[in-house]
Every structure is written in C-alpha cells, then in structure tokens.
C-alpha atoms as a PDB file:
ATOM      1  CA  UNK A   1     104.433  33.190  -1.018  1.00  0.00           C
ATOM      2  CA  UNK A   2     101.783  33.596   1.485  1.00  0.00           C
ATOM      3  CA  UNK A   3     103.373  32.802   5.082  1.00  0.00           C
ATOM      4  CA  UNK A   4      99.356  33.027   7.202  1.00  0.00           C
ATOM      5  CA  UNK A   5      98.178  29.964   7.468  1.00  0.00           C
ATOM      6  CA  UNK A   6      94.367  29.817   6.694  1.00  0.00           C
ATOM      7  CA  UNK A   7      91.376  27.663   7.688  1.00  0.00           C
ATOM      8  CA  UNK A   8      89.955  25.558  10.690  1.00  0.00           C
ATOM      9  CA  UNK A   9      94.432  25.280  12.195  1.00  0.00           C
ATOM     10  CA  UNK A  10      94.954  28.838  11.477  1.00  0.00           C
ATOM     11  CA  UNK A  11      91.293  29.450  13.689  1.00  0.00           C
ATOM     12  CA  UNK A  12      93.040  27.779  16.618  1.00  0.00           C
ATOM     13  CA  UNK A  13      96.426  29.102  16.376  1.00  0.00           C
ATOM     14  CA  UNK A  14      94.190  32.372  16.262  1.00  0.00           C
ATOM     15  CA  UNK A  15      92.101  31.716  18.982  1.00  0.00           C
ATOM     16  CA  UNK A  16      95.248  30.436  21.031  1.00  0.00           C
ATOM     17  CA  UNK A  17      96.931  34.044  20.747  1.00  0.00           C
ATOM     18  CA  UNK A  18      93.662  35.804  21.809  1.00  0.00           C
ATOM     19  CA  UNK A  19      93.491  34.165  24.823  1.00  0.00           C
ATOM     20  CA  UNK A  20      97.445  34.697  25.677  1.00  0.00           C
ATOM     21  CA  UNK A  21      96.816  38.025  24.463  1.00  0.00           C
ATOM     22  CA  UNK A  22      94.083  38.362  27.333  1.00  0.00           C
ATOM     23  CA  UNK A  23      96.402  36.068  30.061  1.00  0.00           C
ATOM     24  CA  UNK A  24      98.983  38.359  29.752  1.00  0.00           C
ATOM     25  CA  UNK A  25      96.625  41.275  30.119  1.00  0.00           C
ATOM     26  CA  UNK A  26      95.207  39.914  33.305  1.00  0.00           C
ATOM     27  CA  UNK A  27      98.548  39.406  34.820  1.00  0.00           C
ATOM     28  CA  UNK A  28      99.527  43.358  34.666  1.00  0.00           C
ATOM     29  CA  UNK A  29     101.901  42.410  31.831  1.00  0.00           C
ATOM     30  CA  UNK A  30     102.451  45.691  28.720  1.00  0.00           C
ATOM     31  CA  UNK A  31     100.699  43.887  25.561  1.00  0.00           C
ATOM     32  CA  UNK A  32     101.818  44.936  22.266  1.00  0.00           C
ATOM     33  CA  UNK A  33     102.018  43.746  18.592  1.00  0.00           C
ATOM     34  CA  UNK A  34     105.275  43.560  16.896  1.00  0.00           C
ATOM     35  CA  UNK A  35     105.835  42.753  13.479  1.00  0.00           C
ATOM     36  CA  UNK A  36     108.399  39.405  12.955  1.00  0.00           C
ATOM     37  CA  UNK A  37     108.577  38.299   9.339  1.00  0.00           C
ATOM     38  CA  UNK A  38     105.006  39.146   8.295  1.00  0.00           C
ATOM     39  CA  UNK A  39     103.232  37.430  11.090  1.00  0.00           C
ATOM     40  CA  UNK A  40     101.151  39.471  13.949  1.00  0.00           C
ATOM     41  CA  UNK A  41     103.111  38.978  17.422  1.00  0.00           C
ATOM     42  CA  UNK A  42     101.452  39.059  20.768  1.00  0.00           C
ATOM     43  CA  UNK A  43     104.183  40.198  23.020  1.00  0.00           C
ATOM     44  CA  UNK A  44     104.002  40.433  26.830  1.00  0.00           C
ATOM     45  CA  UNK A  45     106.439  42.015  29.487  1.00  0.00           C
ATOM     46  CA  UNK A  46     106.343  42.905  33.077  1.00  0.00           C
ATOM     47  CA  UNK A  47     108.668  43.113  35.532  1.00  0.00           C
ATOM     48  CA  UNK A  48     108.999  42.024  39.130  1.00  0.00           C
ATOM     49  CA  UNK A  49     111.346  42.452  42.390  1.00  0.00           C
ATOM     50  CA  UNK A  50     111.376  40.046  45.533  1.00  0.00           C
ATOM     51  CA  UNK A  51     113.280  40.058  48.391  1.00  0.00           C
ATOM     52  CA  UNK A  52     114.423  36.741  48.083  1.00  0.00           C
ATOM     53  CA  UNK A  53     115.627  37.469  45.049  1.00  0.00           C
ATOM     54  CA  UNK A  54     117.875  40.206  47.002  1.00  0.00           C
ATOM     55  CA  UNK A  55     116.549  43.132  45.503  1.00  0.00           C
ATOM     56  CA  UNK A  56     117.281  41.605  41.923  1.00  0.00           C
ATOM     57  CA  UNK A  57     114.487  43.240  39.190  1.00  0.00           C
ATOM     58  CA  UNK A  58     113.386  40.317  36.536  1.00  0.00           C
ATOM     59  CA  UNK A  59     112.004  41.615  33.501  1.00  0.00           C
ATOM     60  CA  UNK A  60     110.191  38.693  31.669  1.00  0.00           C
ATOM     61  CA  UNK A  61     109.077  39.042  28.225  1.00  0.00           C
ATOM     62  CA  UNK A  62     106.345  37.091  26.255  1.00  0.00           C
ATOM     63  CA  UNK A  63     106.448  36.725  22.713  1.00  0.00           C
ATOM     64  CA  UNK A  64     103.891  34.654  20.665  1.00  0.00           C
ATOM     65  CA  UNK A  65     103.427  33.911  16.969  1.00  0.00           C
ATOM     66  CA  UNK A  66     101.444  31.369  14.575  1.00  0.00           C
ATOM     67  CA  UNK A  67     102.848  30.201  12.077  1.00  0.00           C
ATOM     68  CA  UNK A  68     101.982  27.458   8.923  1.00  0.00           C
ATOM     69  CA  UNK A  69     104.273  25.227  11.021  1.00  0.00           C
ATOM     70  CA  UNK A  70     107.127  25.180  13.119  1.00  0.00           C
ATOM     71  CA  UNK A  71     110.525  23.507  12.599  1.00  0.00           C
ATOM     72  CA  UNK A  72     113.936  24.307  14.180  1.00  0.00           C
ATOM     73  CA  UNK A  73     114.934  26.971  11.657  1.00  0.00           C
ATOM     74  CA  UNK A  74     112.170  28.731  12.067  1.00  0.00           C
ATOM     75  CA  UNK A  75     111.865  28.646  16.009  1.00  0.00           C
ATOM     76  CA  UNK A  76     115.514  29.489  15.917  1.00  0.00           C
ATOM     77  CA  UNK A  77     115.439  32.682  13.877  1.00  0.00           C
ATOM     78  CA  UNK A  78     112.130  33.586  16.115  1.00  0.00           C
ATOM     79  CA  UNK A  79     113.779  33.160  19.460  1.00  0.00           C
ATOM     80  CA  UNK A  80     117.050  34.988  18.021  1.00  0.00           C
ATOM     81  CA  UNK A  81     114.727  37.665  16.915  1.00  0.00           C
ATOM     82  CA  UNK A  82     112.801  37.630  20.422  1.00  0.00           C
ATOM     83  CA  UNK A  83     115.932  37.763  22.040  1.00  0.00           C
ATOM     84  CA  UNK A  84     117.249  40.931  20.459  1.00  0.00           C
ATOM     85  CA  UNK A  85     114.215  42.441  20.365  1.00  0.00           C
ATOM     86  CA  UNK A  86     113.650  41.895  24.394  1.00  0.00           C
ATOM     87  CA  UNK A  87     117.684  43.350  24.798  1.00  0.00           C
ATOM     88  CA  UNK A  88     116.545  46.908  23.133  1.00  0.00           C
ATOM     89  CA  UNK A  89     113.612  46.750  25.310  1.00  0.00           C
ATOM     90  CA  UNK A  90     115.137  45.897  28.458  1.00  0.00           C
ATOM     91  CA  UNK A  91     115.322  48.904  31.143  1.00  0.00           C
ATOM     92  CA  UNK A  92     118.470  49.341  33.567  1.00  0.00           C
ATOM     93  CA  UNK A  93     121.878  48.154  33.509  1.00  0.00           C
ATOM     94  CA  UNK A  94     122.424  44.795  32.645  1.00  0.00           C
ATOM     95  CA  UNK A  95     123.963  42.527  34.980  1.00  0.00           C
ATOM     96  CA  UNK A  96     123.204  45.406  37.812  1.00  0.00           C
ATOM     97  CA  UNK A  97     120.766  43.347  40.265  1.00  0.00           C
ATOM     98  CA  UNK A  98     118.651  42.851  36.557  1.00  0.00           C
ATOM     99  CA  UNK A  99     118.290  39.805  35.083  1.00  0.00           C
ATOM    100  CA  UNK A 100     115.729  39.288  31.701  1.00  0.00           C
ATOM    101  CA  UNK A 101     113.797  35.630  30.884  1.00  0.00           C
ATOM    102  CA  UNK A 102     112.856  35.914  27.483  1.00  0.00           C
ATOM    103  CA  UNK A 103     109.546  33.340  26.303  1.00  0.00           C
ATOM    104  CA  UNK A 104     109.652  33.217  22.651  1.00  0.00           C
ATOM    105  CA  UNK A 105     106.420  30.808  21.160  1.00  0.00           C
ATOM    106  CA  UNK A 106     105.938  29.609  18.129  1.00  0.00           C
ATOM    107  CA  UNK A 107     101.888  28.514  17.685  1.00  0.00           C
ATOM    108  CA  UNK A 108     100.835  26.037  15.092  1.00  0.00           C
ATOM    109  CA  UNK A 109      98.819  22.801  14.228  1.00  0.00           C
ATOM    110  CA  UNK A 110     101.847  21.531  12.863  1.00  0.00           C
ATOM    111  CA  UNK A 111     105.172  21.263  15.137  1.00  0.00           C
ATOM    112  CA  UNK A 112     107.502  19.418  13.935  1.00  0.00           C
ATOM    113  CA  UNK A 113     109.374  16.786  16.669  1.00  0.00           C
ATOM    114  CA  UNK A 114     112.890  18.171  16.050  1.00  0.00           C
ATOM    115  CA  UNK A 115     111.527  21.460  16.938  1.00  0.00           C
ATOM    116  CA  UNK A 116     109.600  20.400  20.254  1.00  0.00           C
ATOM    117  CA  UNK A 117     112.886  18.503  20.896  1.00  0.00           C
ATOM    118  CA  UNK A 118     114.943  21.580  20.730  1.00  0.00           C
ATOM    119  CA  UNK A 119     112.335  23.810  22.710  1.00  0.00           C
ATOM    120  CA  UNK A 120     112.908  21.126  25.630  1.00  0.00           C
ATOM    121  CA  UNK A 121     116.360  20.977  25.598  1.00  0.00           C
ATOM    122  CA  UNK A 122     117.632  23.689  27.365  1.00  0.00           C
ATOM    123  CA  UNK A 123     117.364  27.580  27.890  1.00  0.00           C
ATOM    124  CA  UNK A 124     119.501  29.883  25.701  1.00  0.00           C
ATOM    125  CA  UNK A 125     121.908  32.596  26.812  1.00  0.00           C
ATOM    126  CA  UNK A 126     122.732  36.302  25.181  1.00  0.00           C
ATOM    127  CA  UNK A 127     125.472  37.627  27.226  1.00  0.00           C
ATOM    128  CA  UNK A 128     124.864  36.950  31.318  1.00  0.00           C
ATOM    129  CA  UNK A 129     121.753  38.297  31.928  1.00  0.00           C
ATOM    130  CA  UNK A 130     119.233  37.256  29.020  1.00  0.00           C
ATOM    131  CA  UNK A 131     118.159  33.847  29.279  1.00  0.00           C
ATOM    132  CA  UNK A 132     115.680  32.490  26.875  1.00  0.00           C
ATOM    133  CA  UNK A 133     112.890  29.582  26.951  1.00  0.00           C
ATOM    134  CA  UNK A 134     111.572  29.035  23.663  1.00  0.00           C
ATOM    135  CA  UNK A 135     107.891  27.270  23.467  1.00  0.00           C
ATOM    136  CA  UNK A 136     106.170  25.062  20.811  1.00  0.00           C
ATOM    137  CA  UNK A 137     102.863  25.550  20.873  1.00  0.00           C
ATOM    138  CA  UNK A 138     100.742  22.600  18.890  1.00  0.00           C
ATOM    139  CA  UNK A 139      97.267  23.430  18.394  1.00  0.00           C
ATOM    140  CA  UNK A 140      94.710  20.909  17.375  1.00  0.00           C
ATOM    141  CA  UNK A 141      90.571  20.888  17.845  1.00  0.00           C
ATOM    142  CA  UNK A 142      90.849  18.800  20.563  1.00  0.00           C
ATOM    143  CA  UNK A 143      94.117  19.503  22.416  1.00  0.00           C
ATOM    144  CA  UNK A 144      96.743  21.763  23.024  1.00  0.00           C
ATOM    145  CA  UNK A 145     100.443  20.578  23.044  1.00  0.00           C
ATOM    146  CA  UNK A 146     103.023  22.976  25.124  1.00  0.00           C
ATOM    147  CA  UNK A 147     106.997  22.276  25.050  1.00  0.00           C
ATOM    148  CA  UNK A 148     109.381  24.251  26.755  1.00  0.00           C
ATOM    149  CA  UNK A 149     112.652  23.167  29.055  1.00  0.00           C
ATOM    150  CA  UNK A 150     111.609  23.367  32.286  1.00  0.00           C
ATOM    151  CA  UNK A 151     114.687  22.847  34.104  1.00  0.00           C
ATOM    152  CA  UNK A 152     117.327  25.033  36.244  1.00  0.00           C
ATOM    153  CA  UNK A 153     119.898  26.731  34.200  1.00  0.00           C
ATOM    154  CA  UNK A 154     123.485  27.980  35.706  1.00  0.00           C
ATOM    155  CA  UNK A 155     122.675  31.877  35.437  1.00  0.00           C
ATOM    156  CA  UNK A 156     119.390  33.062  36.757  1.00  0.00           C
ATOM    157  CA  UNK A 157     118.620  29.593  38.472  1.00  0.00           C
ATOM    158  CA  UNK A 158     116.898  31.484  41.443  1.00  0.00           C
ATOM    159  CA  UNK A 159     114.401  32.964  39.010  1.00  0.00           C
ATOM    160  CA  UNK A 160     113.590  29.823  37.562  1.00  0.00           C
ATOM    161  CA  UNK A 161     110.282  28.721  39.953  1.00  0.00           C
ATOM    162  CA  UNK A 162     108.683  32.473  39.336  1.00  0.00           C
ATOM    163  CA  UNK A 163     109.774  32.182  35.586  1.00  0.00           C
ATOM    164  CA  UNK A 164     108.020  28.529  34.900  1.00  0.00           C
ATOM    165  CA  UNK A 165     104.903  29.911  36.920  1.00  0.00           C
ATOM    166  CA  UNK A 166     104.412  32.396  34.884  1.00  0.00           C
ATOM    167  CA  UNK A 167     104.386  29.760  31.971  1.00  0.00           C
ATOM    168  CA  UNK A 168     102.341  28.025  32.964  1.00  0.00           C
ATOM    169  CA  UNK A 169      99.461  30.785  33.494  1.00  0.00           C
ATOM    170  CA  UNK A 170     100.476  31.803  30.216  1.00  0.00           C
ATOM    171  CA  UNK A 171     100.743  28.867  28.565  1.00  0.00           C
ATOM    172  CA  UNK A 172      98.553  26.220  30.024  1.00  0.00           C
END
C-alpha cells in the first residue's frame, strides 16, 4: 500500500513543508529529515535560555509530516513517535533547570474533525519535563487550517508565551 499521497493535495502538503522547512531555518533552528513510517519528516530544534525563565534552558523541537490524511490514530502514534524521538535527542539532565516542548504536525488536505479536536484539547506529558503540542495542519488551494491547544498547562506554564510564538512563526 502506497502511504504518499499524490497530486494537486499532496503539492500543497509539499509546498507547506518547504516553507516550514525554510521558517525553521531562518529562526537558527538544526533542520533535519527523519524517517517516521515511510513519510519524509521536516524536523526543527533549537534551544533557548532567559532570565525570566531563571536560568531554565528550553529545548523546543519541530516535527512535520504529510500524510494522505490525518485521524486520531495516526496523529497519536506520530506525536508518541515525536515524543520519543525528541527524549533521545534532548541534551542535559532532565528536570535540571531543562524543560523540552515537543511540536509534532501532521500536514494534509484531509484532517479529520476528531483529530483537530484532539490536537486542541490539551498538551501531552512524558515524564515532567517533555510536554507536547501536537498540530493539524489542513491544506487546501485556497487556505490553510492550523489546530493546536493553545492554552497554559500545569508543568512548563512559564514557557508557554515563547512556546506558542514560536508556533505561530512556524505555523502561520
């Protein structure tokens, strides 16, 4: 079974990760490609320290995929897969003034509601210090849908502000 999605919704869903591709690169974020279940991933990370953030290091990490379409299994397993994939990338000690905001997107022409309803609901946890904001990304010739939660969450709630600017720039 052929998972790439192919003609004019593929194009855009294409397109879509070029540009985050080059977003990312403009913001001093490491690009690379990772492989997740036969589909090309554009994957982002930087991190940054403020002193209102009392020396705490944030690592953020970006990771992008299209897809035929997206539904809640399949935006789960990606944002469980983005998750452990941003733990064995993470540098420092956990929980040691660093704190990780993982972005997993899923790009497509077709999201499914249940799956933009899940993406809004709330951020996910892995242990204290990983805290994850999955996206759907809807991509259509004339518009571009973006879901995420955008809310505070009880761990890493001073990060939030920095954390939903930076997806917005990524993700307009």
């Amino acid at each position: 079974m052929d998972t790439h999605a192919t003609g004019p919704t593929a194009d855009a869903a294409t397109a879509y990760l070029e540009a985050l591709h080059g977003r990312l690169t403009a913001d001093g974020c490491t690009v690379t490609s990772p492989p997740w279940d036969g589909h090309r991933v554009v994957a982002g990370s930087r991190g940054d320290r403020k002193v209102r953030w009392f020396g705490t290091k944030v690592e953020l990490f970006v990771f992008a995929a299209a897809v035929p379409e997206v539904d809640m299994t399949t935006l789960g397993e990606f944002t469980a897969w983005a998750m452990r994939y941003a733990k064995d990338l993470r540098r420092g000690i956990p929980g040691a003034r660093n704190a990780a905001t993982v972005l997993p997107a899923l790009v497509s022409a077709r999201v499914r509601p249940e799956a933009a309803q899940w993406a809004a609901q709330d951020a996910r946890l892995l242990g204290t210090t990983l805290i994850s904001r999955p996206l759907t990304i809807e991509t259509t010739p004339n518009a571009t849908r973006t879901t995420m939660y955008r809310g505070q969450v009880v761990w890493g709630g001073m990060f939030t502000g920095h954390v939903l600017d930076k997806a917005s720039l990524y993700f307009p």
